[in-house]
N, C-alpha and C. Protein backbone atom coordinates (compact mmCIF):
# COMPACT_ATOMS: atom_id res chain seq x y z
N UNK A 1 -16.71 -20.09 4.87
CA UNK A 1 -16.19 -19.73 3.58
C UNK A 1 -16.32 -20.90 2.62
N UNK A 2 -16.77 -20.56 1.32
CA UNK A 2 -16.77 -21.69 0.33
C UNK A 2 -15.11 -22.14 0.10
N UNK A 3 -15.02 -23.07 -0.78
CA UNK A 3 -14.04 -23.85 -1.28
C UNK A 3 -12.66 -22.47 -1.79
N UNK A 4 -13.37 -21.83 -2.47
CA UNK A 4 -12.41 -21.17 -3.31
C UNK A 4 -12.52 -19.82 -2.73
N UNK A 5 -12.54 -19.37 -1.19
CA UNK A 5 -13.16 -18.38 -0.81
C UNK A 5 -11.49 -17.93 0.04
N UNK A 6 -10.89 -16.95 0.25
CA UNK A 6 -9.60 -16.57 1.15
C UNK A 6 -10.20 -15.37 1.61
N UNK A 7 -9.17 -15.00 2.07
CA UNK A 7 -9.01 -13.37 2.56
C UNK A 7 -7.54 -12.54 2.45
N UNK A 8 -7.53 -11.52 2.35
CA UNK A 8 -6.35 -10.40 1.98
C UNK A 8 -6.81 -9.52 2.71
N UNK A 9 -6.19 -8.80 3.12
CA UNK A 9 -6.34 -7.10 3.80
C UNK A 9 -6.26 -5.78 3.05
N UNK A 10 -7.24 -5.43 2.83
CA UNK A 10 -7.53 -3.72 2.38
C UNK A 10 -6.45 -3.17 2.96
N UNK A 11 -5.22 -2.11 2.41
CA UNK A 11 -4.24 -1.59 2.98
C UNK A 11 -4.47 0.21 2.12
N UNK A 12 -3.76 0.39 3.11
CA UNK A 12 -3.18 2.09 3.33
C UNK A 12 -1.82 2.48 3.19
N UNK A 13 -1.80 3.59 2.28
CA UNK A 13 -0.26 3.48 1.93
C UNK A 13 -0.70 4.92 2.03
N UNK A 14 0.41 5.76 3.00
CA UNK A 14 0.42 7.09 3.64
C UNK A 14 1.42 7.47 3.51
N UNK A 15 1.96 9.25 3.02
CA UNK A 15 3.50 9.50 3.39
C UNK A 15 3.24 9.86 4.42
N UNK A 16 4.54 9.42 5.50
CA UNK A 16 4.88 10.04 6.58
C UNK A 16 5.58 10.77 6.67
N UNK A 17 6.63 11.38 5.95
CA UNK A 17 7.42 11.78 5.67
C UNK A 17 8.22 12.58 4.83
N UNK A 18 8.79 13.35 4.87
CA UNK A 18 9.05 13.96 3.19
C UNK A 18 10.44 15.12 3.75
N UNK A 19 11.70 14.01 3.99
CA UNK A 19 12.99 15.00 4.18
C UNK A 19 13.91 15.87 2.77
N UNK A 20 13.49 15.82 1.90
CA UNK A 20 13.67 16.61 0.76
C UNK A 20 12.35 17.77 0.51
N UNK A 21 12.34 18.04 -0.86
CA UNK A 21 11.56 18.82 -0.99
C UNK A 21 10.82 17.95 -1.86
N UNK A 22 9.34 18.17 -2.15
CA UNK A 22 8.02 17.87 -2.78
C UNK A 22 8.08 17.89 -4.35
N UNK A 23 8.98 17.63 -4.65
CA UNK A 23 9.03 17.35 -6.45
C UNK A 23 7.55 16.99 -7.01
N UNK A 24 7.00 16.07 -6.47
CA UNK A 24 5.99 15.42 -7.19
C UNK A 24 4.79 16.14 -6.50
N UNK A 25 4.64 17.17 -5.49
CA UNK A 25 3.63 17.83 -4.71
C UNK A 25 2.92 16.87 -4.10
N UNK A 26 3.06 15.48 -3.38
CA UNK A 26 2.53 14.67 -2.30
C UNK A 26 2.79 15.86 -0.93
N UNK A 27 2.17 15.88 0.24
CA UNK A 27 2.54 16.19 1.20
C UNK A 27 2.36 14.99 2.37
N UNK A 28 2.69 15.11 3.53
CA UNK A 28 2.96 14.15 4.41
C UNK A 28 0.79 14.05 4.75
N UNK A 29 0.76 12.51 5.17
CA UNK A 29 -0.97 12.86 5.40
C UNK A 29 -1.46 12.10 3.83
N UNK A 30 -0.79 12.51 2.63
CA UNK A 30 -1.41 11.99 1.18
C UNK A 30 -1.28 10.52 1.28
N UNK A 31 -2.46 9.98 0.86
CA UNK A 31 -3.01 8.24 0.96
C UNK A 31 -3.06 7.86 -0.08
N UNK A 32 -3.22 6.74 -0.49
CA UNK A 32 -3.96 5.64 -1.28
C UNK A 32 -4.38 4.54 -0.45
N UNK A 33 -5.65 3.90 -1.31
CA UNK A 33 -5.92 2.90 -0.23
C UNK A 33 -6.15 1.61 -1.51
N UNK A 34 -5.76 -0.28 -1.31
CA UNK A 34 -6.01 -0.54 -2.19
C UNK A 34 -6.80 -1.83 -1.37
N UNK A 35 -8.20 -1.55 -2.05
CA UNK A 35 -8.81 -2.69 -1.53
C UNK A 35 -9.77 -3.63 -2.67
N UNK A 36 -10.30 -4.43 -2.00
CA UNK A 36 -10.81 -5.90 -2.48
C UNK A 36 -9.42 -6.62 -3.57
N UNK A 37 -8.48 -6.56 -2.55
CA UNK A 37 -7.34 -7.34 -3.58
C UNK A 37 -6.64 -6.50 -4.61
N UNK A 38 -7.46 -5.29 -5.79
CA UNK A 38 -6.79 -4.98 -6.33
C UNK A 38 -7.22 -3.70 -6.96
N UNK A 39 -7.79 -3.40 -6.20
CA UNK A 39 -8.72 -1.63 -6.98
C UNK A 39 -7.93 -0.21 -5.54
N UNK A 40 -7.57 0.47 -6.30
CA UNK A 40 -6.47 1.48 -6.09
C UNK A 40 -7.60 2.54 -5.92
N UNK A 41 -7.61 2.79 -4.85
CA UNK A 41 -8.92 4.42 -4.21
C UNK A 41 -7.62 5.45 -3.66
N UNK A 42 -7.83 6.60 -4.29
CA UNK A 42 -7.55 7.67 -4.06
C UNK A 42 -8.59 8.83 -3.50
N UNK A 43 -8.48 9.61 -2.27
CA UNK A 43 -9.38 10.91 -2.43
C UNK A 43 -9.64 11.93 -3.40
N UNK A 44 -11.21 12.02 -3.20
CA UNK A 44 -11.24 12.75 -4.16
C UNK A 44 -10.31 14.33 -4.34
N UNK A 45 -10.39 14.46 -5.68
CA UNK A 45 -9.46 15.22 -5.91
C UNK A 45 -7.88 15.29 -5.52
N UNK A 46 -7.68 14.51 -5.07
CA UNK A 46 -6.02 14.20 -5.28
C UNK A 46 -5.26 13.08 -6.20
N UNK A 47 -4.26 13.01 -5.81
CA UNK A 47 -3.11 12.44 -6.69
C UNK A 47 -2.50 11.79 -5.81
N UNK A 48 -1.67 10.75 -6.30
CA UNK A 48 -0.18 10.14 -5.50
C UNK A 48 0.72 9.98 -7.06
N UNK A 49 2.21 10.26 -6.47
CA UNK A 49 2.72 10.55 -8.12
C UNK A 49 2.96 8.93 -8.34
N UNK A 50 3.37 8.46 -9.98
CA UNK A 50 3.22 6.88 -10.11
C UNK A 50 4.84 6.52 -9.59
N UNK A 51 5.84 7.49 -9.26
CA UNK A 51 7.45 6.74 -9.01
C UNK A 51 7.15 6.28 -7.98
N UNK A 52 6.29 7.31 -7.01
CA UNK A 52 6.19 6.92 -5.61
C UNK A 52 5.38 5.35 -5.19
N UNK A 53 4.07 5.46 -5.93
CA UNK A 53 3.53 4.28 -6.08
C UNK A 53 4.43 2.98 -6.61
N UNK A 54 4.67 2.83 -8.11
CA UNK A 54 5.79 2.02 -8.60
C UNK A 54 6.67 1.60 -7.31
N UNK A 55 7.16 2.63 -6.40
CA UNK A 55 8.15 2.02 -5.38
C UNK A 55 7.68 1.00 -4.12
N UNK A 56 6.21 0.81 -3.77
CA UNK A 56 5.70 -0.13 -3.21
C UNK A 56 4.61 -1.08 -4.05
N UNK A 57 4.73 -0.88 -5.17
CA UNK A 57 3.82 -2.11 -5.53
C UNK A 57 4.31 -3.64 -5.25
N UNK A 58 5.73 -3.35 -5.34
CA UNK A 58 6.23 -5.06 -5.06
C UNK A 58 6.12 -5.50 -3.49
N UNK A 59 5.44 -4.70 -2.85
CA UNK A 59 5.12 -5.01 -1.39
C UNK A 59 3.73 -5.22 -1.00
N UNK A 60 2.53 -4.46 -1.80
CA UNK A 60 1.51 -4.87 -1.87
C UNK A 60 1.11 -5.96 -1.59
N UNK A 61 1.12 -6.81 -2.19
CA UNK A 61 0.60 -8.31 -2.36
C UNK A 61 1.02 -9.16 -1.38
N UNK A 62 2.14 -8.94 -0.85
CA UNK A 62 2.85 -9.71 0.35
C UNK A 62 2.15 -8.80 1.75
N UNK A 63 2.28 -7.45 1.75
CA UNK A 63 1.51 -7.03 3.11
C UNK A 63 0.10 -7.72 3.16
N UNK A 64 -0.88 -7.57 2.13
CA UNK A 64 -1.90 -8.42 2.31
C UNK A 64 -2.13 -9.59 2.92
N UNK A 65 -1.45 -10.19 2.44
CA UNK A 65 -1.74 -11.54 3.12
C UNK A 65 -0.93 -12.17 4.67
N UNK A 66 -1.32 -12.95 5.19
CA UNK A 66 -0.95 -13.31 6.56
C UNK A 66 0.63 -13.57 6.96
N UNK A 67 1.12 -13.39 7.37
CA UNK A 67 2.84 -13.50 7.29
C UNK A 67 3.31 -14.24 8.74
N UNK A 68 4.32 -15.01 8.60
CA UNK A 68 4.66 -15.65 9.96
C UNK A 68 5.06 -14.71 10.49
N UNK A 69 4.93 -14.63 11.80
CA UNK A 69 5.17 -14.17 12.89
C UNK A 69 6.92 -13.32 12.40
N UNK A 70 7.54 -14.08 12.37
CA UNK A 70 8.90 -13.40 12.08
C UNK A 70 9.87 -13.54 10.53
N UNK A 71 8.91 -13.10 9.74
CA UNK A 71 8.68 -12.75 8.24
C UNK A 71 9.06 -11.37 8.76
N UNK A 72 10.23 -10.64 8.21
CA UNK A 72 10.55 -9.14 8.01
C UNK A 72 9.38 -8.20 7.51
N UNK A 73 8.97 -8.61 6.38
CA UNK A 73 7.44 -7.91 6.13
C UNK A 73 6.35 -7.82 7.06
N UNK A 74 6.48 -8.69 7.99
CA UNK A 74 5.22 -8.67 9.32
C UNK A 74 5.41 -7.32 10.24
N UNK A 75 6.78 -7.14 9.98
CA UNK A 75 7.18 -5.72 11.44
C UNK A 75 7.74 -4.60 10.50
N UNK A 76 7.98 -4.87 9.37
CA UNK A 76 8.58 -3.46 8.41
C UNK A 76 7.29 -3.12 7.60
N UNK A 77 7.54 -1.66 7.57
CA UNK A 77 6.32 -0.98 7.10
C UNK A 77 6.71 0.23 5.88
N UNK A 78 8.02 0.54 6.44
CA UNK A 78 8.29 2.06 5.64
C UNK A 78 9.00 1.56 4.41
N UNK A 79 8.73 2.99 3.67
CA UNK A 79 8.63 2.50 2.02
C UNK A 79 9.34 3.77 1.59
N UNK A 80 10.66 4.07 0.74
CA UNK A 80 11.46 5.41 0.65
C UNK A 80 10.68 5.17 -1.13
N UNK A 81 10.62 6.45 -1.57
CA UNK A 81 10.58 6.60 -2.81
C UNK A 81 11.84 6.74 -3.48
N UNK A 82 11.91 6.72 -4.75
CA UNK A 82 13.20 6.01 -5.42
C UNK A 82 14.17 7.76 -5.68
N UNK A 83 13.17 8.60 -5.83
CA UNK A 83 13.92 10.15 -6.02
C UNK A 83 14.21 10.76 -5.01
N UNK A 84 15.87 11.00 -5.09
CA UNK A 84 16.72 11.25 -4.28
C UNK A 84 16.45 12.81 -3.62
N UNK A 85 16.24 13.88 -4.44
CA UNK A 85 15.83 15.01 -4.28
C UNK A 85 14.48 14.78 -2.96
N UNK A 86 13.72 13.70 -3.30
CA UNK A 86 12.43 14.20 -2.38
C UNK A 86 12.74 13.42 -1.12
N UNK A 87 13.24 12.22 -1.25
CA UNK A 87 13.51 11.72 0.24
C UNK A 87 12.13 11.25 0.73
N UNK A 88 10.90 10.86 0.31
CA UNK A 88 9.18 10.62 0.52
C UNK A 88 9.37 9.20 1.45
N UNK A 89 9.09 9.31 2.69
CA UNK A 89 8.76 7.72 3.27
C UNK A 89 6.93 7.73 3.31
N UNK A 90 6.85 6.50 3.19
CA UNK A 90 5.62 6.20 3.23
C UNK A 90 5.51 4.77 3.91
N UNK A 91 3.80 4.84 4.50
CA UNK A 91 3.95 3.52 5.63
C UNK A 91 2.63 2.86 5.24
N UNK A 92 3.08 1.44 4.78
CA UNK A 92 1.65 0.99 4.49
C UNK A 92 0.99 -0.10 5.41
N UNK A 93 -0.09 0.37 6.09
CA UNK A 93 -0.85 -0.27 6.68
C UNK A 93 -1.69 -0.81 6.54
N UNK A 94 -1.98 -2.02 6.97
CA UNK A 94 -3.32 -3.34 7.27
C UNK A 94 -4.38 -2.37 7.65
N UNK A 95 -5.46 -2.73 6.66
CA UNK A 95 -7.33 -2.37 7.39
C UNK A 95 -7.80 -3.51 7.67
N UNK A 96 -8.88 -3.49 7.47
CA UNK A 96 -10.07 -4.74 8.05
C UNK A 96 -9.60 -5.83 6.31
N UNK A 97 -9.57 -7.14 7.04
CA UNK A 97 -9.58 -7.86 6.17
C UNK A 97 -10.81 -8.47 5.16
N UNK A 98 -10.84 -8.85 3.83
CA UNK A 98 -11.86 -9.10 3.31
C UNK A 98 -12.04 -10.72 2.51
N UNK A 99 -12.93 -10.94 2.73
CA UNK A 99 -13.11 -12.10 2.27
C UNK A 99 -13.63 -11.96 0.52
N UNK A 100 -12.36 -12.95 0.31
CA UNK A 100 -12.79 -13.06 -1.58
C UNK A 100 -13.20 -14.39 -2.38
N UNK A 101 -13.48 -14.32 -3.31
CA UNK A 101 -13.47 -15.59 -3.86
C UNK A 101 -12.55 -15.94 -5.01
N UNK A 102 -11.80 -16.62 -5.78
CA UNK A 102 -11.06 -17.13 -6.84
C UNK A 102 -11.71 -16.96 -7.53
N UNK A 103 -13.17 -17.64 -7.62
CA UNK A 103 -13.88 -17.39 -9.07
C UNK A 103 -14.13 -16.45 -9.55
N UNK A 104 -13.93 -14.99 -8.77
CA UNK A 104 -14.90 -13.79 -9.01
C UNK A 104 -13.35 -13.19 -9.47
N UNK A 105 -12.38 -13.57 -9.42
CA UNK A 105 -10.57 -12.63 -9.23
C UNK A 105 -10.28 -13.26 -10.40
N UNK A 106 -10.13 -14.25 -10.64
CA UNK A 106 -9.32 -15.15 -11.88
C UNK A 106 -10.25 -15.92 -12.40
């Protein structure tokens, strides 16, 4: 790796869950995936609603990157959406990690 070269992990953010009812029409199985650091892929033709998203973005950036061993974020995964009616867990998972550069990000 050059000087200014790291790595982050491409992640998956999945509901698992959904003990209310579907306000926002996600069903359990609905993804996002956000990779090279910061580009947000959805399947085609679907949606993820933005409360649900909004409710793990502040976890993003920390699942990415490498975490000590007994960092709470290293073994917690599930993510509740903030609307009470839907009850939505979602679990975001590590893919293959990617190598970036600083110069090409900032």
């Amino acid at each position: 790796m050059s000087s200014d070269s790291f790595q982050l992990y491409d992640l998956r953010v999945t509901v698992v869950e959904i003990r209310g009812r579907s306000v926002c029409g996600l069903s359990v199985g609905d993804w996002f995936e956000v990779r090279n650091s910061s580009r947000l892929l959805l399947p085609p033709d679907r949606h993820f609603c933005v409360y649900a998203l909004a409710s793990v973005l502040p976890l993003l950036a920390a699942k990415q990157r490498e975490l000590a061993e007994n960092d709470w974020l290293a073994s917690d995964s599930l993510v509740a959406c903030p609307d009470p009616e839907e009850q939505l867990i979602m679990k975001i998972e590590r893919l293959a990690p990617v190598d970036l550069r600083k110069s090409e990000l900032t």
